[in-house]
N, C-alpha and C. Protein backbone atom coordinates (compact mmCIF):
# COMPACT_ATOMS: atom_id res chain seq x y z
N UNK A 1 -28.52 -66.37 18.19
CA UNK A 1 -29.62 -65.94 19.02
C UNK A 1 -29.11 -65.69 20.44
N UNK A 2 -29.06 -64.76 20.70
CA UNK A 2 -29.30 -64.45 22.41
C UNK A 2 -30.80 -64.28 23.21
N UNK A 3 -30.44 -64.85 24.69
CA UNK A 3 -31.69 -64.83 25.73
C UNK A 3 -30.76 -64.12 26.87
N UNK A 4 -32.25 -62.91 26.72
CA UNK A 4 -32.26 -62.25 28.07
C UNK A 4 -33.00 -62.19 28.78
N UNK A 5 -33.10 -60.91 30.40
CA UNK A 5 -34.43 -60.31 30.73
C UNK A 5 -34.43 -59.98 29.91
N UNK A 6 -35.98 -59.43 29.55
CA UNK A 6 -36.84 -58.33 29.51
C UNK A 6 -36.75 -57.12 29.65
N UNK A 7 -36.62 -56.04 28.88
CA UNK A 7 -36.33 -54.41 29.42
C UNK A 7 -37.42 -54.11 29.11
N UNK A 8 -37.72 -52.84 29.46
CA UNK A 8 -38.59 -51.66 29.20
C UNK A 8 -39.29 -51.32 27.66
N UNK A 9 -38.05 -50.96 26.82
CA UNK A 9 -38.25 -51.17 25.44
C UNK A 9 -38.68 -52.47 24.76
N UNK A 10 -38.75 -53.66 25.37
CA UNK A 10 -39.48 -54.41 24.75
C UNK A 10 -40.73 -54.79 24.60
N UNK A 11 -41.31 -54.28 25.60
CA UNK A 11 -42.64 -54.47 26.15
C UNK A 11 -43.56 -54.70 25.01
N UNK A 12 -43.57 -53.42 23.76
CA UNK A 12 -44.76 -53.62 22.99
C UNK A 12 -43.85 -54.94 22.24
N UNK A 13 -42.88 -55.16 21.65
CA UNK A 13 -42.45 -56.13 21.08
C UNK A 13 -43.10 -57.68 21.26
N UNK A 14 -42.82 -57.47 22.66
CA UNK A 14 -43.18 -58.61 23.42
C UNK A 14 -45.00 -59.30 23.24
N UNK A 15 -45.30 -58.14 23.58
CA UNK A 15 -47.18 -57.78 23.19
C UNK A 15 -47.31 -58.38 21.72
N UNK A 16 -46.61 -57.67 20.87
CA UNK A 16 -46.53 -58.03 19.19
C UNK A 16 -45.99 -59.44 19.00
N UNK A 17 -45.09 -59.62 19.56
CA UNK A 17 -44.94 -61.94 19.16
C UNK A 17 -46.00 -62.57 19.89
N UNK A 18 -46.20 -62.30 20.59
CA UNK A 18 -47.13 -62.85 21.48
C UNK A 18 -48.46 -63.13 20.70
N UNK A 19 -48.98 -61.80 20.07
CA UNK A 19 -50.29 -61.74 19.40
C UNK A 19 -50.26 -62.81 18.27
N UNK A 20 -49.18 -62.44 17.42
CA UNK A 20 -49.20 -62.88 16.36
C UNK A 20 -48.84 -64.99 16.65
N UNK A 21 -48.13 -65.02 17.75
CA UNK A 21 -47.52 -66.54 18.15
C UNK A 21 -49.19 -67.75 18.63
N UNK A 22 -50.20 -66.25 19.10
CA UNK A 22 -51.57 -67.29 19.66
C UNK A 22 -52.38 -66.98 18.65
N UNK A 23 -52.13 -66.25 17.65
CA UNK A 23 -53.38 -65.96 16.57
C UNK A 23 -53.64 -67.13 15.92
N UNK A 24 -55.49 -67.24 16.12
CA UNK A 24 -55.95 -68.81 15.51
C UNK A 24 -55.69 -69.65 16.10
N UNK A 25 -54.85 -69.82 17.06
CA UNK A 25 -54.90 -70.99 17.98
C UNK A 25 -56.16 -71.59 18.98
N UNK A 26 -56.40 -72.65 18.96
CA UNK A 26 -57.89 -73.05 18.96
C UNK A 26 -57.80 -73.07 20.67
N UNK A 27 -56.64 -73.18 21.38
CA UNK A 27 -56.95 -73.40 23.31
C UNK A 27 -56.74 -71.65 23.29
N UNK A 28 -56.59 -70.71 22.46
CA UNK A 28 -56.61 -69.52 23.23
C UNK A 28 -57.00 -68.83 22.78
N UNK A 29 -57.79 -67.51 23.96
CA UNK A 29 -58.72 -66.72 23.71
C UNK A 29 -58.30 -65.17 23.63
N UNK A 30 -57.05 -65.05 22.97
CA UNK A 30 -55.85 -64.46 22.35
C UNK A 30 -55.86 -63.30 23.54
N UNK A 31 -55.89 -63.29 24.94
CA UNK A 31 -55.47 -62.42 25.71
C UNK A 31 -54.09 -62.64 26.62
N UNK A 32 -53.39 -63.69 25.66
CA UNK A 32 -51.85 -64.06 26.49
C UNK A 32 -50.95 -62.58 26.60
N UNK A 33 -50.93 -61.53 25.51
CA UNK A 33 -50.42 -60.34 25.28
C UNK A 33 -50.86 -59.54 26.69
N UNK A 34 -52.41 -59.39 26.97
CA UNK A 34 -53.04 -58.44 28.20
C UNK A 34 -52.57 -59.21 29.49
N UNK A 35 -52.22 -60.42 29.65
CA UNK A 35 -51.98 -61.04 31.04
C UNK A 35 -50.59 -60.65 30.90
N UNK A 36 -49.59 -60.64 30.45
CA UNK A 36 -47.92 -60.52 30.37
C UNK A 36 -48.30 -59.06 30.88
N UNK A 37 -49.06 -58.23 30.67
CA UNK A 37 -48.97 -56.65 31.28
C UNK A 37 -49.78 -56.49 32.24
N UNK A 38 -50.70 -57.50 32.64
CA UNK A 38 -50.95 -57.39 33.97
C UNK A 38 -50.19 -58.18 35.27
N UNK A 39 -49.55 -59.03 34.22
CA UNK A 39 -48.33 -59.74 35.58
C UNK A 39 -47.45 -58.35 35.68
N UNK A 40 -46.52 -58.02 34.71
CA UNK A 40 -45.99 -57.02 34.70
C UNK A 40 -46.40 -55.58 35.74
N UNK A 41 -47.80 -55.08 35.45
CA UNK A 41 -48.19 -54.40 35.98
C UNK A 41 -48.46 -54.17 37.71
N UNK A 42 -48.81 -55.65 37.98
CA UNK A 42 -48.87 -56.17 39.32
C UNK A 42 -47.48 -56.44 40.01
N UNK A 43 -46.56 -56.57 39.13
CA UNK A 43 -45.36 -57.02 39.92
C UNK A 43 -45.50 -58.62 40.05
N UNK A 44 -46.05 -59.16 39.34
CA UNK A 44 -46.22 -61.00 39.44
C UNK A 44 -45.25 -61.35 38.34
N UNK A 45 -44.67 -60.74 37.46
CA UNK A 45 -44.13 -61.23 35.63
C UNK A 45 -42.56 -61.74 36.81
N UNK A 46 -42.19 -62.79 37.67
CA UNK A 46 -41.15 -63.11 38.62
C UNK A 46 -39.86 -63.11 36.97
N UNK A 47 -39.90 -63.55 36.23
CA UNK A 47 -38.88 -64.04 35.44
C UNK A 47 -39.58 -63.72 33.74
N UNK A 48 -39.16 -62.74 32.46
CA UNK A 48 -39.49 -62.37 31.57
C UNK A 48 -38.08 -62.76 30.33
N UNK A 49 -38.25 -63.56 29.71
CA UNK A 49 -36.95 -63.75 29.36
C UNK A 49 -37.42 -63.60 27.30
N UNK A 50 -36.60 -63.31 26.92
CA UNK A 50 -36.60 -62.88 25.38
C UNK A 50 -35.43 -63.08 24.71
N UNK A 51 -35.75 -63.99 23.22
CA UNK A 51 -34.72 -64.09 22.55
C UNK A 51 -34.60 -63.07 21.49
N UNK A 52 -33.66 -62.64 21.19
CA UNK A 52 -33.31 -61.62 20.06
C UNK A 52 -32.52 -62.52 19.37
N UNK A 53 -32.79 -62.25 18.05
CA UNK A 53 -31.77 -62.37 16.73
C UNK A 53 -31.65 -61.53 15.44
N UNK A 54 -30.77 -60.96 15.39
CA UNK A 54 -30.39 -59.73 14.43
C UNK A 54 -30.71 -58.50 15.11
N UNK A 55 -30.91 -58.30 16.09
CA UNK A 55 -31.39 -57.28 16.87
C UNK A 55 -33.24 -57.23 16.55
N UNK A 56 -33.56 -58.46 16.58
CA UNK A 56 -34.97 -58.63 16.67
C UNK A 56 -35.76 -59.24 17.46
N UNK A 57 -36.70 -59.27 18.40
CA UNK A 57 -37.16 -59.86 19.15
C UNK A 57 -37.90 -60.76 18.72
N UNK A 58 -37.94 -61.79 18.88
CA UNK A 58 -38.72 -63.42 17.90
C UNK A 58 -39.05 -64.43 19.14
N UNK A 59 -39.08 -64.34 20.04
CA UNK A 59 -39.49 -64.62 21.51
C UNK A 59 -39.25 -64.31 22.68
N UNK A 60 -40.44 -65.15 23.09
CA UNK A 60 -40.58 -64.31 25.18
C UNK A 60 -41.59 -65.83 26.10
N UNK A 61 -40.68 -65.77 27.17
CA UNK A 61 -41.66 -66.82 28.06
C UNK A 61 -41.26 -65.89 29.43
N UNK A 62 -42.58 -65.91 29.83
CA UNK A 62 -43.13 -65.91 31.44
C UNK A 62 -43.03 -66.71 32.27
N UNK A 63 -42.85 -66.44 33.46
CA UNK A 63 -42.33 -67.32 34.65
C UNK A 63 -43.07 -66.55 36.54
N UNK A 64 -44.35 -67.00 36.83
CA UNK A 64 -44.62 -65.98 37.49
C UNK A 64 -45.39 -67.12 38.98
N UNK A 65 -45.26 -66.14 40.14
CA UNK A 65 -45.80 -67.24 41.21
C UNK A 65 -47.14 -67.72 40.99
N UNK A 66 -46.83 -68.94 41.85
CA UNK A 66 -48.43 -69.68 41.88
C UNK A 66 -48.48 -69.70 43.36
N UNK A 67 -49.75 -69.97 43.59
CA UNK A 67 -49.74 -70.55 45.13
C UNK A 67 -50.25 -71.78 45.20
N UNK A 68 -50.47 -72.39 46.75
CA UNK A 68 -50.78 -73.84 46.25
C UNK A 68 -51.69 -74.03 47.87
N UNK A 69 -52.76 -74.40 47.62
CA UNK A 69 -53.61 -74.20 48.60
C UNK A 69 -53.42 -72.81 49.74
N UNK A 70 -53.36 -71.78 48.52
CA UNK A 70 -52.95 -70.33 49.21
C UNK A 70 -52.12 -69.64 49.81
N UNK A 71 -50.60 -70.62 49.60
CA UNK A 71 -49.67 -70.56 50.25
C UNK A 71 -48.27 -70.28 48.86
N UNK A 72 -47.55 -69.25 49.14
CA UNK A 72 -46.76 -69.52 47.83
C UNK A 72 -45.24 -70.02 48.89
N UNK A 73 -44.69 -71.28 47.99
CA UNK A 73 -44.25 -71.44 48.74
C UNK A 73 -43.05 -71.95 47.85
N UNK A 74 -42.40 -70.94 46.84
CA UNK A 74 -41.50 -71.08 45.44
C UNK A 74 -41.99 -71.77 44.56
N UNK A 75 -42.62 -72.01 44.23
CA UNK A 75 -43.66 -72.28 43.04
C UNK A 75 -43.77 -71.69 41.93
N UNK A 76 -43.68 -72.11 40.97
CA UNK A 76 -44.07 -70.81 39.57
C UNK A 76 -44.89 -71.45 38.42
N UNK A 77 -45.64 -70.41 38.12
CA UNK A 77 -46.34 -70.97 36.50
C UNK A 77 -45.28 -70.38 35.57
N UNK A 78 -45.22 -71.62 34.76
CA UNK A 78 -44.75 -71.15 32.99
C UNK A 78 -45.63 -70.68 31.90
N UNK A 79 -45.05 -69.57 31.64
CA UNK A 79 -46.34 -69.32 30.56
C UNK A 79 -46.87 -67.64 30.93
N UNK A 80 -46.97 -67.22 29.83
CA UNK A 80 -46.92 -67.69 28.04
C UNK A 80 -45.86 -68.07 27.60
N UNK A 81 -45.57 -68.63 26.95
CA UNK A 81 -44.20 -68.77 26.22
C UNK A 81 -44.82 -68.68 24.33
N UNK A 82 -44.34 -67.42 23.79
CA UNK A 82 -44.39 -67.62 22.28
C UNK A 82 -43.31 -66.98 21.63
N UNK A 83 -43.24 -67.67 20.14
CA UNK A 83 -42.22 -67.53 19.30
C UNK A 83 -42.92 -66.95 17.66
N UNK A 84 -42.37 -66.30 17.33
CA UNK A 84 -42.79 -65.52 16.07
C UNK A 84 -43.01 -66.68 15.23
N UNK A 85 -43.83 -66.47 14.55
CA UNK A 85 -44.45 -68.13 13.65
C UNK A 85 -43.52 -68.39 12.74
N UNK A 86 -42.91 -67.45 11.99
CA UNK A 86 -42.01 -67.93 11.26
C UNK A 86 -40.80 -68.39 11.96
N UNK A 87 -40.41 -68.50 13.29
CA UNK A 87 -39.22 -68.78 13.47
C UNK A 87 -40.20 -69.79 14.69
N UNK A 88 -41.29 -70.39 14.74
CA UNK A 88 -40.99 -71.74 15.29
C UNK A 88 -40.91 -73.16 14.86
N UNK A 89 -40.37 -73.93 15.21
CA UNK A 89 -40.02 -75.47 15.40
C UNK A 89 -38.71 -74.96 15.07
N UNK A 90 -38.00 -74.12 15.70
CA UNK A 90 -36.19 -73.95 15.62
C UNK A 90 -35.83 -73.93 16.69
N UNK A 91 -36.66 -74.62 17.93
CA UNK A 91 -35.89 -74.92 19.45
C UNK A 91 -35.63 -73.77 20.19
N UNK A 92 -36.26 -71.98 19.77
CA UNK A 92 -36.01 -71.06 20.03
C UNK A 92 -37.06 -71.54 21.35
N UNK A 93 -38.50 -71.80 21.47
CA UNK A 93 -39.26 -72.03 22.75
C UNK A 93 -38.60 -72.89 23.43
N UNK A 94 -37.98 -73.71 23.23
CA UNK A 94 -37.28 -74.79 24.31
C UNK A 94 -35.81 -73.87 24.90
N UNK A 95 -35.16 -73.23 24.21
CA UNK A 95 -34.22 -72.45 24.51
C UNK A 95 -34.70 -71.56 25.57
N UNK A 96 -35.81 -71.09 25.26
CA UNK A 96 -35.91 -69.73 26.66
C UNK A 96 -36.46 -70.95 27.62
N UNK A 97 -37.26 -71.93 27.68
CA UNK A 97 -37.84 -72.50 28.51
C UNK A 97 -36.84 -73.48 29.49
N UNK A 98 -35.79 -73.62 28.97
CA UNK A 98 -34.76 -74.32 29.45
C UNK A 98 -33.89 -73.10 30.00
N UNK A 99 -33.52 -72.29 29.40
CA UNK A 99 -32.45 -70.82 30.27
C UNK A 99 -33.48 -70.78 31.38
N UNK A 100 -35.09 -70.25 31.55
CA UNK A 100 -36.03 -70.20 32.39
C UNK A 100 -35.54 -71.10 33.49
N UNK A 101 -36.11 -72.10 33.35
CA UNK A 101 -36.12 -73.23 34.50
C UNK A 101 -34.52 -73.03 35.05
N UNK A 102 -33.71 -72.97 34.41
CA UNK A 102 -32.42 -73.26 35.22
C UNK A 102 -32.08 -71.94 35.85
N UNK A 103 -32.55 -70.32 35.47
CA UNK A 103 -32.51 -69.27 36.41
C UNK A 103 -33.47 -69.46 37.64
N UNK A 104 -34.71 -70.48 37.55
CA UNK A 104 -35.64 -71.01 38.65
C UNK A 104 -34.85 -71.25 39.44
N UNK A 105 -34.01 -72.77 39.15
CA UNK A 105 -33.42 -73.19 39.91
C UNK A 105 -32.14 -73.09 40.63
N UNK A 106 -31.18 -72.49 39.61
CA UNK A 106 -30.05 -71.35 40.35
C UNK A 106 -30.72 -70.27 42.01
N UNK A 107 -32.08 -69.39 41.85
CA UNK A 107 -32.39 -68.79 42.26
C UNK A 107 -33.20 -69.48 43.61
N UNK A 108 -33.25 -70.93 43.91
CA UNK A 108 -33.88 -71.57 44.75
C UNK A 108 -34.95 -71.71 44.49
N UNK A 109 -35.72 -71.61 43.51
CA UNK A 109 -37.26 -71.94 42.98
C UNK A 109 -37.21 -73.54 43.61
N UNK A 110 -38.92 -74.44 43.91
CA UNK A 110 -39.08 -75.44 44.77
C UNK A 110 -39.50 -76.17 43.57
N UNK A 111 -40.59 -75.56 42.48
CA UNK A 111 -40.47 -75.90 41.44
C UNK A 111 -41.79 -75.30 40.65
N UNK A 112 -41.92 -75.76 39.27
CA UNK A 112 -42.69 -74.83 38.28
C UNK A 112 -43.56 -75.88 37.73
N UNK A 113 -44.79 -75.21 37.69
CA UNK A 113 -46.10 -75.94 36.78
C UNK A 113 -46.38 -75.51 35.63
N UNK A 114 -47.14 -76.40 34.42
CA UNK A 114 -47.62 -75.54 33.29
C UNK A 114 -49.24 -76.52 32.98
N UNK A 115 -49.68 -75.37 32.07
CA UNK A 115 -50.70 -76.15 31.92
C UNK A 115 -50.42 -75.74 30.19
N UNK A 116 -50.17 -76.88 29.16
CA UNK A 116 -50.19 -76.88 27.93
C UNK A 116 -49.77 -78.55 27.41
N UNK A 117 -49.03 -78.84 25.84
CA UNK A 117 -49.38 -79.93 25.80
C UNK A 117 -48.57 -81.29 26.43
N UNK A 118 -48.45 -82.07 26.96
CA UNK A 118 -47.80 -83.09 27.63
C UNK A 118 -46.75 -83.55 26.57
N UNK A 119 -47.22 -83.90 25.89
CA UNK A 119 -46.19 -84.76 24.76
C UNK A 119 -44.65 -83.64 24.54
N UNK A 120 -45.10 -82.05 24.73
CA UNK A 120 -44.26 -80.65 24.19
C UNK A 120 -43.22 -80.89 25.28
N UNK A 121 -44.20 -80.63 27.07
CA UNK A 121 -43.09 -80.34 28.42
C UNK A 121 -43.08 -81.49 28.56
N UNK A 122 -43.08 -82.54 28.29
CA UNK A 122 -42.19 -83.52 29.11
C UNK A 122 -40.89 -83.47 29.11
N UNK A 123 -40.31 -83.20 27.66
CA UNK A 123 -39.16 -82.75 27.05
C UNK A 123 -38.46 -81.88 28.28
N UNK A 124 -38.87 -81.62 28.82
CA UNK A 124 -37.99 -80.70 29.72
C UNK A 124 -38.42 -80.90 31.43
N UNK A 125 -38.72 -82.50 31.70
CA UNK A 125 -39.00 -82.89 33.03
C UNK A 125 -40.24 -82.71 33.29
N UNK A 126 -41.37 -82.25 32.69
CA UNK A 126 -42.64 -81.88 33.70
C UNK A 126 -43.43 -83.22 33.43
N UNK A 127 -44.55 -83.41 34.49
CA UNK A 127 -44.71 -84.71 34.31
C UNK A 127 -46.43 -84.37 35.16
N UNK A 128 -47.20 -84.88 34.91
CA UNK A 128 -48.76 -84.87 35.57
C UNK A 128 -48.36 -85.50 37.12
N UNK A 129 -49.13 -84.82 37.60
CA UNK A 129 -49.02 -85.19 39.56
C UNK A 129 -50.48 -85.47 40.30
N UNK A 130 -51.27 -86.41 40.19
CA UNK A 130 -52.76 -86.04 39.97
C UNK A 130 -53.18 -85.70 41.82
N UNK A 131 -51.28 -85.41 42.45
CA UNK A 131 -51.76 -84.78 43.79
C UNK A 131 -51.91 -83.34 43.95
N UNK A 132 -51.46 -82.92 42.52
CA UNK A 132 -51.31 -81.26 42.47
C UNK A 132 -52.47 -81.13 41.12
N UNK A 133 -52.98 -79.76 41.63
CA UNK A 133 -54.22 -79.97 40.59
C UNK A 133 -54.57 -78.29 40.40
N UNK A 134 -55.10 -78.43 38.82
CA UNK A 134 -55.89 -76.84 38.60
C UNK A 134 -56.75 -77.02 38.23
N UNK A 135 -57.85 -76.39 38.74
CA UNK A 135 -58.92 -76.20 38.59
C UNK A 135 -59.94 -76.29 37.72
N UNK A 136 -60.75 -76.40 36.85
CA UNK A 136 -60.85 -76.64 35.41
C UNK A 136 -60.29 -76.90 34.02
N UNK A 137 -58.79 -77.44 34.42
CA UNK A 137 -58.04 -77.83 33.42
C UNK A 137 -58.14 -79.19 33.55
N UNK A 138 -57.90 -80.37 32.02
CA UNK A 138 -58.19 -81.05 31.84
C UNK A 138 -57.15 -81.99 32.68
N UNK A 139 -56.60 -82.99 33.75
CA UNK A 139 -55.77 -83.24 34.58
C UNK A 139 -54.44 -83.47 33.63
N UNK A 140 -54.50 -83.91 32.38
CA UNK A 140 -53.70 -84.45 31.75
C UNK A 140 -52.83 -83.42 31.31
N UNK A 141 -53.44 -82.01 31.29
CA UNK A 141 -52.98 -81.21 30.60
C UNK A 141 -51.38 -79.91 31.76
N UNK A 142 -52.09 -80.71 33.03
CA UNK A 142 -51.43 -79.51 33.80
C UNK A 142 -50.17 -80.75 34.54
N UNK A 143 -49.01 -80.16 34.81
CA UNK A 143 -48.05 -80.86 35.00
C UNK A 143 -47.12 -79.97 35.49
N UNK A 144 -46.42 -80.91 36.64
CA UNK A 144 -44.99 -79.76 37.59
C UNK A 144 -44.09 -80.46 37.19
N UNK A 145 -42.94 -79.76 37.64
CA UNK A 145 -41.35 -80.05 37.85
C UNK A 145 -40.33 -79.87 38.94
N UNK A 146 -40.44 -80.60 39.54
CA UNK A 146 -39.59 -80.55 40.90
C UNK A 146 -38.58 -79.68 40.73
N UNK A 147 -38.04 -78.72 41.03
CA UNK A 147 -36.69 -78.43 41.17
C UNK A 147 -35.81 -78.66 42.02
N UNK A 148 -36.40 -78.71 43.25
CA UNK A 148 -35.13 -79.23 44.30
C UNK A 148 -35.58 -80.90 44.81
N UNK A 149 -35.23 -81.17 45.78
CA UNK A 149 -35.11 -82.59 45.73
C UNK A 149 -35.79 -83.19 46.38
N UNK A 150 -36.93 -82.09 47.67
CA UNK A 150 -37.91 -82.48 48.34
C UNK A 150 -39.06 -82.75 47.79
N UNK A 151 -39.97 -83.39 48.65
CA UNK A 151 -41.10 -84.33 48.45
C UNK A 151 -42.05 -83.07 47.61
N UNK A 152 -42.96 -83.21 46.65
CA UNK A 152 -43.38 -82.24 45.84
C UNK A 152 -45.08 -81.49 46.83
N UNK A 153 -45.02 -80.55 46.31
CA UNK A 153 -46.12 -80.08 47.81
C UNK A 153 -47.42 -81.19 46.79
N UNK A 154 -48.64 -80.94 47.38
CA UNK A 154 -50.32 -81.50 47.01
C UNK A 154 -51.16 -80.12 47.43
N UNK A 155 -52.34 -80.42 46.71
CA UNK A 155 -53.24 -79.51 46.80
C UNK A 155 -53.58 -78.69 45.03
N UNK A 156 -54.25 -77.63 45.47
CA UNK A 156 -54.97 -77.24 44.73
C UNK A 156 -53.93 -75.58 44.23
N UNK A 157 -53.83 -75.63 43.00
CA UNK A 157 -52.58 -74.71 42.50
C UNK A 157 -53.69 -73.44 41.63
N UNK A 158 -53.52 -72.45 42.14
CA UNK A 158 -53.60 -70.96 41.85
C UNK A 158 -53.00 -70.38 40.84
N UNK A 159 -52.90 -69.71 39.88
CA UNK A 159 -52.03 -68.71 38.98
C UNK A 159 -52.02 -67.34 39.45
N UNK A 160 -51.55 -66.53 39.12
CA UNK A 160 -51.54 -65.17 39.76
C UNK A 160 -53.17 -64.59 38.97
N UNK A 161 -53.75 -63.80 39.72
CA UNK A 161 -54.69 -62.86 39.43
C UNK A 161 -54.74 -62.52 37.97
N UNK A 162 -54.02 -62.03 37.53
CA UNK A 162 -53.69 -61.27 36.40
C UNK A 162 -53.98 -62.48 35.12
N UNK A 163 -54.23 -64.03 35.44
CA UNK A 163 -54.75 -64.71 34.46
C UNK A 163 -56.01 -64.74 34.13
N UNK A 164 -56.51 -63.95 35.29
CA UNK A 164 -57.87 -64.29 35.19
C UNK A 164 -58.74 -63.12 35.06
N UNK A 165 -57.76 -61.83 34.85
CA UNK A 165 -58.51 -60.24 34.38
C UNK A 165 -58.28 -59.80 35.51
């Protein structure tokens, strides 16, 4: 398996794992495919990364700014991150999510939030901060990751536009 960016030609690919990775899933309201092309579209999609194997695309995670009491100040949401159903629980989502975070942090990212399940990202440092907060998510559910070594910001955390139509 290789992880890359994102090109041009992948786009509908990307759209197509995506659909098929949230179909029936009970937290989503299967528009993760339309937000990846409106980050995209807006210029918010900061980091698009995709695994190929056999010359097939079988995943993709997003990496895009947040702000944090209206201020972006290297911050990022994770997410979407999906994997073609037949090829998950093979560490392919932890693979892009781990290449992800460490191009964050190569690149000076301050650090990255997600909102999905706790028990999944802890695995990879994220941890609940009940000084950093989103908005109608359940507190337990949303969680950062420091990347550099300063004190972690507080306040109230934003996603880009494009999550919300």
């Amino acid at each position: 398996m290789m992880i890359r960016q994102e090109q041009e030609g992948d786009y509908s690919a990307i759209a197509d794992v995506t659909a098929r990775a949230f179909a029936g899933m009970e937290h989503s309201d299967q528009a993760e495919p339309e937000i990846i092309k409106r980050l995209r579209a807006s210029d918010a999609l900061s980091l698009s990364l995709v695994a190929i194997e056999g010359g097939i695309l079988i995943g993709h995670v997003a990496f895009s700014p947040v702000t944090i009491d209206g201020a972006h100040d290297g911050w990022f949401g994770l997410g979407p991150v999906s994997v073609e159903p037949d090829h998950q629980q093979k560490g392919i989502g932890s693979a892009l999510i781990r290449t992800g975070l460490e191009h964050l942090r190569s690149s000076g990212a301050a650090g990255c939030v997600v909102l999905g399940d706790p028990a999944y990202y802890r695995r990879f440092g994220f941890d609940r901060d009940d000084d950093l907060r989103y908005e109608g998510a359940p507190p337990e559910y949303f969680m950062r990751l420091n990347l550099i070594a300063d004190q972690p910001p507080t306040g109230r955390v934003d996603y880009a536009p494009a999550f919300t139509g």
